[in-house]
Structures are given as C-alpha cells and as structure tokens.
Protein backbone atom coordinates (compact mmCIF):
# COMPACT_ATOMS: atom_id res chain seq x y z
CA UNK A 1 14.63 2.35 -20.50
CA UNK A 2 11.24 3.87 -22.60
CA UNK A 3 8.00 3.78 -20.92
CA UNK A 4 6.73 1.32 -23.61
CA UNK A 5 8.89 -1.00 -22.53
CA UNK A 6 8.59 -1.34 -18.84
CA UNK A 7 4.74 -0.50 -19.15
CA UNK A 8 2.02 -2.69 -20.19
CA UNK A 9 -1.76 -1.78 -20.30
CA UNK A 10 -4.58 -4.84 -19.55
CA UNK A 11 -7.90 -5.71 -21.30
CA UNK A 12 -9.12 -8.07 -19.02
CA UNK A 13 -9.63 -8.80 -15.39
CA UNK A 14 -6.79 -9.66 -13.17
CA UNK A 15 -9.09 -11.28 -11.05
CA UNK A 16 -11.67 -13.29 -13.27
CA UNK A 17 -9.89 -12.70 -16.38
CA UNK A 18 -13.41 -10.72 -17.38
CA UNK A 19 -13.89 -8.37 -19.89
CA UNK A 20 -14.64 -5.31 -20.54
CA UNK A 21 -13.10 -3.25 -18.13
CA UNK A 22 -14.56 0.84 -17.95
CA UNK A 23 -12.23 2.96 -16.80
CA UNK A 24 -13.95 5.00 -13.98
CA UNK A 25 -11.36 7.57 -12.43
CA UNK A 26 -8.61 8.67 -14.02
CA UNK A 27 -5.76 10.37 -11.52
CA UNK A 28 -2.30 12.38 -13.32
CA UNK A 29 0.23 10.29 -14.41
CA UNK A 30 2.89 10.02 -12.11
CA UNK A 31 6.74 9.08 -11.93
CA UNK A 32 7.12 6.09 -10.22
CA UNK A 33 5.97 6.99 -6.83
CA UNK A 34 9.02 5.68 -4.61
CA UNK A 35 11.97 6.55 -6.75
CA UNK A 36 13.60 9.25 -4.97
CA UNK A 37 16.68 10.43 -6.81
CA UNK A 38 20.33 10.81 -5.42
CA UNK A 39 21.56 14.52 -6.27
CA UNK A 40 23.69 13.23 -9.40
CA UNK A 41 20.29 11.76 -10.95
CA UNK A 42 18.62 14.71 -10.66
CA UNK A 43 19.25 15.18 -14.70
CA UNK A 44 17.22 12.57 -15.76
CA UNK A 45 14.23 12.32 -17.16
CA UNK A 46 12.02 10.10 -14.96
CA UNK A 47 8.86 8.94 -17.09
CA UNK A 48 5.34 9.48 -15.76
CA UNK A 49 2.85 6.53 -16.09
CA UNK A 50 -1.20 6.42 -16.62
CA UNK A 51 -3.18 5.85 -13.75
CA UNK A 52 -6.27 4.89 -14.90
CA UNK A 53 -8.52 2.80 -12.31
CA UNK A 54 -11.03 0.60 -14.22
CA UNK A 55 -14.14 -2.08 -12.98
CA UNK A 56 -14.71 -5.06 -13.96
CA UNK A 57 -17.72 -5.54 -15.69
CA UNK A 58 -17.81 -9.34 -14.78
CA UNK A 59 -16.83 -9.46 -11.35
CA UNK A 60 -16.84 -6.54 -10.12
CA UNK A 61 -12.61 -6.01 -9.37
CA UNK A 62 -11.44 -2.41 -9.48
CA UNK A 63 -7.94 -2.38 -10.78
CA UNK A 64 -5.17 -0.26 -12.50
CA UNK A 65 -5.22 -0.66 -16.27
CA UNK A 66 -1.51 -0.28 -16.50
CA UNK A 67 1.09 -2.28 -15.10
CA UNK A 68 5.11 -1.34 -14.56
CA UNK A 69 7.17 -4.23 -14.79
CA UNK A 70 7.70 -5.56 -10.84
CA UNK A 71 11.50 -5.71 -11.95
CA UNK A 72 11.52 -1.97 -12.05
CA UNK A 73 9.21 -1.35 -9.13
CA UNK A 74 10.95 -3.46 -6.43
CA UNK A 75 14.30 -4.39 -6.84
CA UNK A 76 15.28 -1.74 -5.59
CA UNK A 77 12.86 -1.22 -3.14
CA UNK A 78 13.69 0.62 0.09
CA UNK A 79 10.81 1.42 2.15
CA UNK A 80 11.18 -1.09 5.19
CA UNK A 81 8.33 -1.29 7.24
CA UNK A 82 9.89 -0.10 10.69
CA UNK A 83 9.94 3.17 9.05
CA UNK A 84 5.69 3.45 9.32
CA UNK A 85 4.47 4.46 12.20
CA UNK A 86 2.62 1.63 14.28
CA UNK A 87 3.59 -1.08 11.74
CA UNK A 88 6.12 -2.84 14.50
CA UNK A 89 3.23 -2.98 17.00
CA UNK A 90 0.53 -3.61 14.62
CA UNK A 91 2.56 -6.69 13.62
CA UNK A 92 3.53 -8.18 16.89
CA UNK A 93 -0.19 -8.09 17.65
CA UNK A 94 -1.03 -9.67 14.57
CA UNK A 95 1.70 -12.61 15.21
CA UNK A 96 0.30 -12.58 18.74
CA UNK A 97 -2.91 -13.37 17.36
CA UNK A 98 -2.65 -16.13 14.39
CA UNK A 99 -0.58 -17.94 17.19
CA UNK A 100 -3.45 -17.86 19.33
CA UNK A 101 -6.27 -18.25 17.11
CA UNK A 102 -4.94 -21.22 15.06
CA UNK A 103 -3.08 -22.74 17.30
CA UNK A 104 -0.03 -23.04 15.28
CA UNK A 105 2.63 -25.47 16.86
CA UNK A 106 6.30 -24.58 17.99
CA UNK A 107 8.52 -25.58 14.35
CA UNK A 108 5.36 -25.18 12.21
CA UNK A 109 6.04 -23.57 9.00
CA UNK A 110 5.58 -19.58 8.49
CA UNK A 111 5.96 -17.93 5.10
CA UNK A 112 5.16 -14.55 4.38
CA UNK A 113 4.91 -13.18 1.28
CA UNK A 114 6.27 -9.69 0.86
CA UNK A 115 8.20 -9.90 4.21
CA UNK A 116 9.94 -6.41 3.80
CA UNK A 117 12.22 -6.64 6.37
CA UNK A 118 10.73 -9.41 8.63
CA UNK A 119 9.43 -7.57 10.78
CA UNK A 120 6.26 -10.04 11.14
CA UNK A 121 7.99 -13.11 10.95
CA UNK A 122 10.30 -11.74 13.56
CA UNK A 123 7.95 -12.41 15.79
CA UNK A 124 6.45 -15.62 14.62
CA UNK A 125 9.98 -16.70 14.85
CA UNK A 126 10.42 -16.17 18.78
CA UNK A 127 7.33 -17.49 19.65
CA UNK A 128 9.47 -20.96 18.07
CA UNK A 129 7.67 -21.01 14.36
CA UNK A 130 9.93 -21.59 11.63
CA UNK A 131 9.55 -18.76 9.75
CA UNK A 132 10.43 -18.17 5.40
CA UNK A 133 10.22 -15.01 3.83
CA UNK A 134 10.02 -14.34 0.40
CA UNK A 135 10.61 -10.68 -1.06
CA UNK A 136 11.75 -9.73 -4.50
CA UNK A 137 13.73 -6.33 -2.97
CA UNK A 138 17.02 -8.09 -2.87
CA UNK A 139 19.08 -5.15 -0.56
CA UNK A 140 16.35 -5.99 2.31
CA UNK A 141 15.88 -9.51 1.49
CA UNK A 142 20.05 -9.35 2.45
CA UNK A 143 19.91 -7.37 5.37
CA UNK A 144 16.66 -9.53 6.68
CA UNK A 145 18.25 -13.16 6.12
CA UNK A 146 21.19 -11.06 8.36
CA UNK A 147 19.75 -10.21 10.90
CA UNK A 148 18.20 -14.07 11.32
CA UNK A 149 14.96 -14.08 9.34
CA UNK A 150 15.72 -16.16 6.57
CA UNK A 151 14.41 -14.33 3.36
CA UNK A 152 14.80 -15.56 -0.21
CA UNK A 153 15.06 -12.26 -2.88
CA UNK A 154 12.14 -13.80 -5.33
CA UNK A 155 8.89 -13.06 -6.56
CA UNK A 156 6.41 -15.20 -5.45
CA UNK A 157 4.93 -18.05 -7.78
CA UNK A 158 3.60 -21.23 -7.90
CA UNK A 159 6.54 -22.83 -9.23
CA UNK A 160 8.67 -20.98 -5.71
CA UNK A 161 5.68 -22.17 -3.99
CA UNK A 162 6.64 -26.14 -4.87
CA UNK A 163 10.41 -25.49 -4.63
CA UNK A 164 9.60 -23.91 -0.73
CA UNK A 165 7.79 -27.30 -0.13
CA UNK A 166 10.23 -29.77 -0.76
CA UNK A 167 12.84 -27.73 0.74
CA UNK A 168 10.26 -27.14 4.22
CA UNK A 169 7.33 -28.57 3.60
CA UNK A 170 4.07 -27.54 3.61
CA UNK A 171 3.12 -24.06 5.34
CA UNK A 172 0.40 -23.99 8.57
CA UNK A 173 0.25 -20.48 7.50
CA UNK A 174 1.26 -18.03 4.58
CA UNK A 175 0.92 -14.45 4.99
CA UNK A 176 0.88 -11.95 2.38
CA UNK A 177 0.28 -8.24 3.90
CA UNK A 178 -0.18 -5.15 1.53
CA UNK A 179 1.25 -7.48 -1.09
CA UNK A 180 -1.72 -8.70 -2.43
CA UNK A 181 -2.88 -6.04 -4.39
CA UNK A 182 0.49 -5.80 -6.00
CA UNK A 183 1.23 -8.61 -8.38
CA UNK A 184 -0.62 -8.99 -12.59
CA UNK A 185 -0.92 -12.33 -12.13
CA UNK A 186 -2.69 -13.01 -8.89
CA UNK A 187 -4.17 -16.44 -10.20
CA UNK A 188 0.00 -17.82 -10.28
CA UNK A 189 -0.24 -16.51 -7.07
CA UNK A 190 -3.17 -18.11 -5.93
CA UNK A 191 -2.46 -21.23 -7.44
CA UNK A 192 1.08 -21.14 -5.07
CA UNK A 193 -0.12 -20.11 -2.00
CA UNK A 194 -2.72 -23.19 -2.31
CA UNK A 195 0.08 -25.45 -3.29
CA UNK A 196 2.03 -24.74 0.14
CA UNK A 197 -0.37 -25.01 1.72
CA UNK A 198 -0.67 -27.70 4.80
CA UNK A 199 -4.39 -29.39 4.58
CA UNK A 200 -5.58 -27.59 7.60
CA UNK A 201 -3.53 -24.33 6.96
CA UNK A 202 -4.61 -20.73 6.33
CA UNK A 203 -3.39 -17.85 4.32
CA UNK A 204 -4.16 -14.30 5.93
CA UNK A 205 -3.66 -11.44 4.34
CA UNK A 206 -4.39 -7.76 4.59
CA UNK A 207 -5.06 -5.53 1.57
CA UNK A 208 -6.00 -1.62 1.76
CA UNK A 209 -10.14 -2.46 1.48
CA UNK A 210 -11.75 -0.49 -0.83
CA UNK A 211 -14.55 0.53 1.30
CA UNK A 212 -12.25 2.78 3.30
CA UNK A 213 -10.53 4.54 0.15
CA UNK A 214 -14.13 5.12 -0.74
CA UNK A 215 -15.07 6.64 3.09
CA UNK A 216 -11.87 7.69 4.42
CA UNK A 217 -11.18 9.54 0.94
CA UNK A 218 -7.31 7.87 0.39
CA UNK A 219 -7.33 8.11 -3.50
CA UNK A 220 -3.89 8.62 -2.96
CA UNK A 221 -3.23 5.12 -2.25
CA UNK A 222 -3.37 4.37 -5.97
CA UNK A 223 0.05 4.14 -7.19
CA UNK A 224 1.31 1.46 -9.46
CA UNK A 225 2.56 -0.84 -6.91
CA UNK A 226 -1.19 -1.53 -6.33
CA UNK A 227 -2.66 -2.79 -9.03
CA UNK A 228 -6.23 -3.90 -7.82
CA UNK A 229 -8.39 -2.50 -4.91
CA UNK A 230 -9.94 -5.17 -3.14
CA UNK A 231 -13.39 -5.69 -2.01
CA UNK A 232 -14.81 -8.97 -0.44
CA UNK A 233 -16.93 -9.90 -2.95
CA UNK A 234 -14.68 -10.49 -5.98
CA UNK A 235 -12.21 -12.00 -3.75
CA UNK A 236 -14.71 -14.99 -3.07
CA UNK A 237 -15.67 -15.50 -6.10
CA UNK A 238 -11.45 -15.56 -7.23
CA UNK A 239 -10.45 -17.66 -4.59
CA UNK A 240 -13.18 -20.14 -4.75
CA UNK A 241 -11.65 -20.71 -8.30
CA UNK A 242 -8.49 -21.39 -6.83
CA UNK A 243 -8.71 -24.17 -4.22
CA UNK A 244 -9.38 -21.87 -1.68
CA UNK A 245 -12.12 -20.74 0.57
CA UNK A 246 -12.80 -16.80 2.38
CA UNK A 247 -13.56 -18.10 6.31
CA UNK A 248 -13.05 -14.73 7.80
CA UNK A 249 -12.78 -10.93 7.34
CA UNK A 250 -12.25 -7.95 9.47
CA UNK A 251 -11.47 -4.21 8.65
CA UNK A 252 -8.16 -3.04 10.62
CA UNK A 253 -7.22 0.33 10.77
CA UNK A 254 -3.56 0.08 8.87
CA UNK A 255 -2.86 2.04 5.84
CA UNK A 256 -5.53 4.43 6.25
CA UNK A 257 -8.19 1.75 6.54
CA UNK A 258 -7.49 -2.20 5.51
CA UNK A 259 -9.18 -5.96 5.34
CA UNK A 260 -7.41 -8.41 7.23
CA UNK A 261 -8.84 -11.86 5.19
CA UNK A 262 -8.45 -15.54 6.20
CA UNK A 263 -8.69 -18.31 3.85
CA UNK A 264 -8.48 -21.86 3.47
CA UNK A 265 -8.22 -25.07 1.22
CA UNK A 266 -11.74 -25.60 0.30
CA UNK A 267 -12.87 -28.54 2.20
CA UNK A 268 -10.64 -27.17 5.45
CA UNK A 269 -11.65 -27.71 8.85
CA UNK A 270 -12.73 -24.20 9.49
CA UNK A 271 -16.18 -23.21 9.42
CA UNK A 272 -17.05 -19.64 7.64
CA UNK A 273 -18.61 -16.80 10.08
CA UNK A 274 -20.59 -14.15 9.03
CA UNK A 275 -18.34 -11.41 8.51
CA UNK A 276 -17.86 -12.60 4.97
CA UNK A 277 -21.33 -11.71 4.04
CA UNK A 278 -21.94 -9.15 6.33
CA UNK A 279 -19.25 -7.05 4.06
CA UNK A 280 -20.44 -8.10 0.69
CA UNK A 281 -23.78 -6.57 1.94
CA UNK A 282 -22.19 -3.19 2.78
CA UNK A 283 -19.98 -3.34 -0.49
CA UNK A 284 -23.33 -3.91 -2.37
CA UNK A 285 -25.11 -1.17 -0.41
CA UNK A 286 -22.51 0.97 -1.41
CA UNK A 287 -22.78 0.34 -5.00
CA UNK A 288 -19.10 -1.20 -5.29
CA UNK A 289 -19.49 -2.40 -8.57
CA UNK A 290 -21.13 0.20 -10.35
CA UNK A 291 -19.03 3.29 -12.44
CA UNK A 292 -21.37 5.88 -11.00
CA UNK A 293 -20.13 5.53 -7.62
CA UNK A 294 -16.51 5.65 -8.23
CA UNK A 295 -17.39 8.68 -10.44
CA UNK A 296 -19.18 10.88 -7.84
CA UNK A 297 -16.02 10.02 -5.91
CA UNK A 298 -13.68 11.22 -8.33
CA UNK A 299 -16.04 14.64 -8.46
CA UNK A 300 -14.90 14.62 -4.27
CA UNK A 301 -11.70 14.43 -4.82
CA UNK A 302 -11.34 17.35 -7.49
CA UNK A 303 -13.53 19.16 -5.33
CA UNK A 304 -10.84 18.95 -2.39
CA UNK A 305 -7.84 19.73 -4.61
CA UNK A 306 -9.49 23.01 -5.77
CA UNK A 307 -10.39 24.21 -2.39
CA UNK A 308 -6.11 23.22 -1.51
CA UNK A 309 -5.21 24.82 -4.67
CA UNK A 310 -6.91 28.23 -3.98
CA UNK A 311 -5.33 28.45 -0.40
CA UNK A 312 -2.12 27.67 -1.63
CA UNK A 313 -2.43 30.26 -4.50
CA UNK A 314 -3.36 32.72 -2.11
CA UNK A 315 -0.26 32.01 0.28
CA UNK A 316 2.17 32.23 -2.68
CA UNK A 317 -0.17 35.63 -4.01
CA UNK A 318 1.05 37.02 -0.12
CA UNK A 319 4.80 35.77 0.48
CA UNK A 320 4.46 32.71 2.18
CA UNK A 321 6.61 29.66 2.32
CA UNK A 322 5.63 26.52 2.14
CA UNK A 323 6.52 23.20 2.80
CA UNK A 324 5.59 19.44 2.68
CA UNK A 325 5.53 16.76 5.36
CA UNK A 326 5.89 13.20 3.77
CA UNK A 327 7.83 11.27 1.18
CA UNK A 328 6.13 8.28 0.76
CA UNK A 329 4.67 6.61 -2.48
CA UNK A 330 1.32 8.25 -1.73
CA UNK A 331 2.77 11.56 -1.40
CA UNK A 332 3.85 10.99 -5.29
CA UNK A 333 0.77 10.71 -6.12
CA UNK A 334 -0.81 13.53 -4.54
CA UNK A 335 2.13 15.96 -5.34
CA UNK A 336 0.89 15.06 -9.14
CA UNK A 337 -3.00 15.03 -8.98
CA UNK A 338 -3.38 17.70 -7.59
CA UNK A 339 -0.39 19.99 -8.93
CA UNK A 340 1.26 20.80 -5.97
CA UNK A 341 4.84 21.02 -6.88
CA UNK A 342 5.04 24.65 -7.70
CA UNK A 343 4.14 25.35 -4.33
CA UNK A 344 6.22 23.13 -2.17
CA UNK A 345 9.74 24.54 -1.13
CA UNK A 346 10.78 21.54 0.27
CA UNK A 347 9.55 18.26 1.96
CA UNK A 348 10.51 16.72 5.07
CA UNK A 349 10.27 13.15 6.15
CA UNK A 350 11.19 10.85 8.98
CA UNK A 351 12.69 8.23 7.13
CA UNK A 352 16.40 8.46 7.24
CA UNK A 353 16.61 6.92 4.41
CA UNK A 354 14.71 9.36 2.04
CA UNK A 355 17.25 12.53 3.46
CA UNK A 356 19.35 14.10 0.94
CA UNK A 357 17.23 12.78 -2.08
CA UNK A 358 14.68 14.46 -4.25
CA UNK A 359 11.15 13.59 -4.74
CA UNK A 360 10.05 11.30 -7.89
CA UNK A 361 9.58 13.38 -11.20
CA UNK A 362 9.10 16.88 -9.23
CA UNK A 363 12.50 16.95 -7.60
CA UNK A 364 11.75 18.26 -4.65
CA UNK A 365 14.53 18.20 -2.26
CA UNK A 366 13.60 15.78 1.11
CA UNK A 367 15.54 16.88 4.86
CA UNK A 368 14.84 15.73 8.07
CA UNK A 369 11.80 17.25 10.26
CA UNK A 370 14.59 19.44 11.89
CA UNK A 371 14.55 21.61 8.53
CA UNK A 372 10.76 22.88 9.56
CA UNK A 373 12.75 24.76 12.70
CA UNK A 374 16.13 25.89 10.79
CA UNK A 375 14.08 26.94 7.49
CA UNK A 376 10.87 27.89 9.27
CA UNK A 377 8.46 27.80 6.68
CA UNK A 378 5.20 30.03 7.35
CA UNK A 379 3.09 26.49 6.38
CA UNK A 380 3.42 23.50 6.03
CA UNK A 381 1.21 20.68 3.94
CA UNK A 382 1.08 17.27 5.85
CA UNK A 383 0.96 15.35 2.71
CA UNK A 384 1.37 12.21 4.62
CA UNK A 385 -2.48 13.39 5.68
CA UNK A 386 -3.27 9.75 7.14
CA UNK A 387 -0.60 10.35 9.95
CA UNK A 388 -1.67 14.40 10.56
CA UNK A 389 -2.50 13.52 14.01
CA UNK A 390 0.98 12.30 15.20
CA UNK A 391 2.78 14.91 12.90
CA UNK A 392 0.83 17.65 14.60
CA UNK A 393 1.76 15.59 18.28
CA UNK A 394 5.19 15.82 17.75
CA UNK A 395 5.51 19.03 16.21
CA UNK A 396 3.35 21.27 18.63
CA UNK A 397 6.59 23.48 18.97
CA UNK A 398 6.60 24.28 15.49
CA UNK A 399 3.02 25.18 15.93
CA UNK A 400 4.35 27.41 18.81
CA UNK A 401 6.58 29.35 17.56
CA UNK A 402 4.10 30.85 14.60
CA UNK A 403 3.79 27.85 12.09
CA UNK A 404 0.98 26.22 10.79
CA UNK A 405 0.32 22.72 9.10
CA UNK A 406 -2.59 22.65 6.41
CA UNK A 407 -3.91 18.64 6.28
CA UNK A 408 -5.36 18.37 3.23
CA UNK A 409 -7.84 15.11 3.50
CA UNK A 410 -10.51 14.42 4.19
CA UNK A 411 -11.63 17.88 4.72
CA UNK A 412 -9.48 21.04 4.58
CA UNK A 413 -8.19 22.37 7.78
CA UNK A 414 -5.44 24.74 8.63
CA UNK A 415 -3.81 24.42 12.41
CA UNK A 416 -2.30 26.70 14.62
CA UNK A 417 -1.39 27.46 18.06
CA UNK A 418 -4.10 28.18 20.30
C-alpha cells in the first residue's frame, strides 16, 4: 500500500471546520508508531509519515495536519490496556465514581467508545449496568465480547450511534477515553454520541490535555493515532455546536497528564461548575492559541535531544552498550525525533505481546526486561520516560550490579547505585 494512499493531509479545522491552519512544530516523520514487525517482515519497507502539528486560526484547536486511514491504524491494533501500568486501577476508580456521582441505576445503559479490552466497562458491568462497547480493533473486540463484555468491532458514528439505540436504547452514559483525540471527523462523532444519548445522560471522556504536554514536556505523545490535542476552550465552543454542553473538567494524572471532561445535552439537568472556566483562564494565560508558544516549546524540546544526543555520542565514542526500555507508540516517536536508533542495541518491554518483534521502521529487536540482566548493557535509556519511576523501582538490581538508566524527559538525568 503507498503512503499517498493511506495518507491524507487537512486544510481546515477538525474541530470548527476553520481555516487557515499554521503549522507550528514540526516532529520527524515516523513509521507508524505501533507496528512492530514479526521477524519474517523485517524486509519491508515500512513508510514514514509527516507529523506536522498545526493551530487553528479560528478556534484555536491544535491538531495533526495529516491523517492515516483508521483502517490501517487499528484493525490490527494490539495494545490492550491491562498492559499500562495503573490503567486497571485508574479505571475501577473511575467506574467507582460515575456510579456514584450520577447515580446511574442497576440495567442502565453503558457504552464506551474505544473500549480496548473492557477493562472499564468491566466494572460498570458488576456494579449491574448494562454495559456496550464499541472498538474498531476486531482481535480484542473478539477476545472482549469472550470474556463477557459485549463489544461490537466498529468505528464509532452517528449512524452506529442510532443502530445501538434501537437495539438498547438510549445510553445514561457514553464514555470515550483516549479516543477522542483519535478520529477526522469528530463532528460524526459528536453528532452520535448526542444521538444516544438519554435526556439526562452524560458523556465523559478523558483526552491527554494539552496543558500538560506543554508543562510536563510529552511531545512524544504526538503520533498519528492522535490527531488533535485538546484544550478546554475549543472543546466548548465544538460541543456547544453539537447539542451538547461542557458541565465539568478535571486534570487526572493518566498518560503523562490528562482532562477528564463531562458533558451533556444542552438543556440537561446539570448545572456547570467553575472548573470549565477556571481552565480556559489558565489555557489563555498560557497563550494556547498563539504559534509563538508552541514554537518556544519546540526550541525545548531540540534543546533536550541535543543534550541526549551528546551523552549518547560520548558512550558509543568510549565502548558502551546501550539499551532502550519501552515499546510503546510514544517510544516510535521519540526513537525518530530525536535519532536515536543508531545507538540503541536493543529495547526491552513488559508487554508480552511486543517480545520477539522489532520496533516500527528502525527494527530494533524488543525482549523481555530479563534481557537487561543476561545482556547487561552498561546503560540503558528509559524511553518509556513517563513511567522512569517504576522502571527504576523494579529494576534497582540492575542498578546494583553496575548499570545505569539515563531518563531522558523532562530534564536529563543519569541513575546509578548509590
């Protein structure tokens, strides 16, 4: 398949439909940032894609300028959310929560969009919620409706949306987490998720919030599965024009920093709190929707691959070996930004299902964590950098027996043993 035909490149706004859009940071093009190849793949050619982030002159919306066709991107999806660390419990809190907080009703109706493997609806489920996913990755929309959370293997649209309804009728709540960002046509989207919607229901959704990837320096979370990069105050504005009403936001500390939103049907019984503008003021204090500010952070982030790339050059200039912790989509883009792949050996991961494959484009070959004690590499890059503090925790003993782990983000820092 050629990259013009599975790529396509916007001129206007997913959000408002806006234009012009100026392109403000522009990271390497990458492969496509979770397809890890098998060892008889490993002679293909894998294309790399732009990744071009661009604002919204209108409104405001940051946003990728290209777009892979979802068909590629998650059909064959295989990250399952068990495999992140604190996902399980971060979800049985959140069902915990909604239950609580909207009172929803034993044999209400629960659809989540983007269910993965149901983990969340798991949980909404034995707390006696009927429960719907919906999940266009058609292996784990399988092995979900297996294991008892019914799943359907479809993208979500407004025309699923009506099809759901007369089938279950209408929702008390939709969820949609880390999904969000990842569709080109969030107004079909929109347009569903009000559709389903029960008169006095909410949707809630999280989305990585772009005042953390701003603060907490996680450019590496753009990848083309996320097309925009949400801040409150587009998100009013767009869901206002959709039926729909923001009542409620608060920043949770998931995927290296995140904004749990609630909405409802305009006109809903709900009254808005504060939060809502409480964030638009720090987004606008921050200068959100102005290029200069996403420019000066683009200058931070080459700043912190030079200082990596010197170390590294250094290590290689004196015999060391080096290897990577992390095979995740953000690793991808990383490993191409900031040029890593002649350095990197080898990468290890936890996910069981990433062993024996070979990283997107680079093909760097991914073992278990019990490779950093039978290889012993002098150093090793956490390039999962969000989760440094729990590699570190469970790998003191390679930190005792002479290694060291360089975490790249936010600031430089090489560990070792006391």
């Amino acid at each position: 398949m050629s990259a013009k035909s599975v790529s396509t490149r916007r001129t206007n706004c997913r959000l408002c439909g806006g234009s012009p859009l100026d392109t403000v940071m522009t990271l390497a093009p990458t492969a496509i940032e979770d397809a890890f190849v098998p060892a008889e793949r490993l002679g293909e050619v894998q294309e790399t894609y732009p990744l071009e982030l661009a604002l919204c002159r209108v409104c405001g919306h940051l946003q990728l300028l290209d777009t892979i066709d979802p068909e590629v991107l998650f059909a064959d999806f295989i990250y399952v959310s068990a495999s992140s660390p604190g996902l399980i419990d971060h979800f049985q809190k959140m069902a915990e929560r909604l239950i609580a907080r909207f009172e929803l009703a034993p044999a209400s109706l629960a659809v989540d969009i983007g269910s993965n493997d149901g983990t969340l609806l798991r949980f909404l489920k034995e707390r006696g919620l009927r429960v719907l996913g919906v999940d266009p990755a058609r292996e784990i929309a399988r092995q979900a409706t297996e294991s008892g959370v019914l799943t359907w293997p479809n993208f979500f649209t407004k025309d699923l949306a009506v099809r759901i309804k007369r089938e279950f009728g209408p929702a008390a709540i939709v969820t949609a987490n880390n999904v969000f960002a990842h569709s080109d046509n969030l107004a079909d989207m929109a347009d569903g998720i009000g559709q389903l919607l029960a008169p006095d229901g909410v949707f809630v959704f999280e989305v990585a919030y772009l005042v953390d990837l701003i603060q907490q320096k996680v450019f590496d979370s753009v990848y083309h599965e996320h097309l925009s990069y949400h801040a409150v105050k587009p998100l009013v504005s767009f869901l206002r024009r959709h039926g729909m009403e923001l009542l409620d936001v608060e920043r949770v500390a998931t995927k290296g920093g995140s904004l749990r939103a609630t909405a409802q049907l305009i006109g809903g019984p709900r009254a808005a709190s504060k939060s809502v503008a409480e964030l638009v003021a720090l987004e606008e204090k921050m200068g959100l929707d102005k290029p200069e500010t996403f420019r000066a952070f683009a200058a931070e982030i080459d700043a912190a691959k030079s200082a990596l790339l010197r170390l590294l050059t250094e290590l290689r200039a004196s015999g060391k070996t080096v290897a990577g912790y992390g095979a995740s989509p953000t690793v991808t883009t990383l490993l191409y930004h900031f040029g890593l792949s002649p350095f990197i050996d080898f990468i290890v991961d936890d996910n069981p299902l990433k062993h024996g494959l070979f990283s997107p484009g680079h093909h760097i070959p991914v073992y278990p964590s019990q490779a950093l004690y039978e290889r012993k590499p002098d150093y090793v890059v956490v390039l999962a950098w969000r989760f440094a503090g729990l590699i570190l925790k469970k790998h003191q003993a390679f930190l005792d027996q002479g290694g060291r782990f360089i975490v790249p983000l936010p600031k430089l820092e090489v560990v070792s043993a006391p």
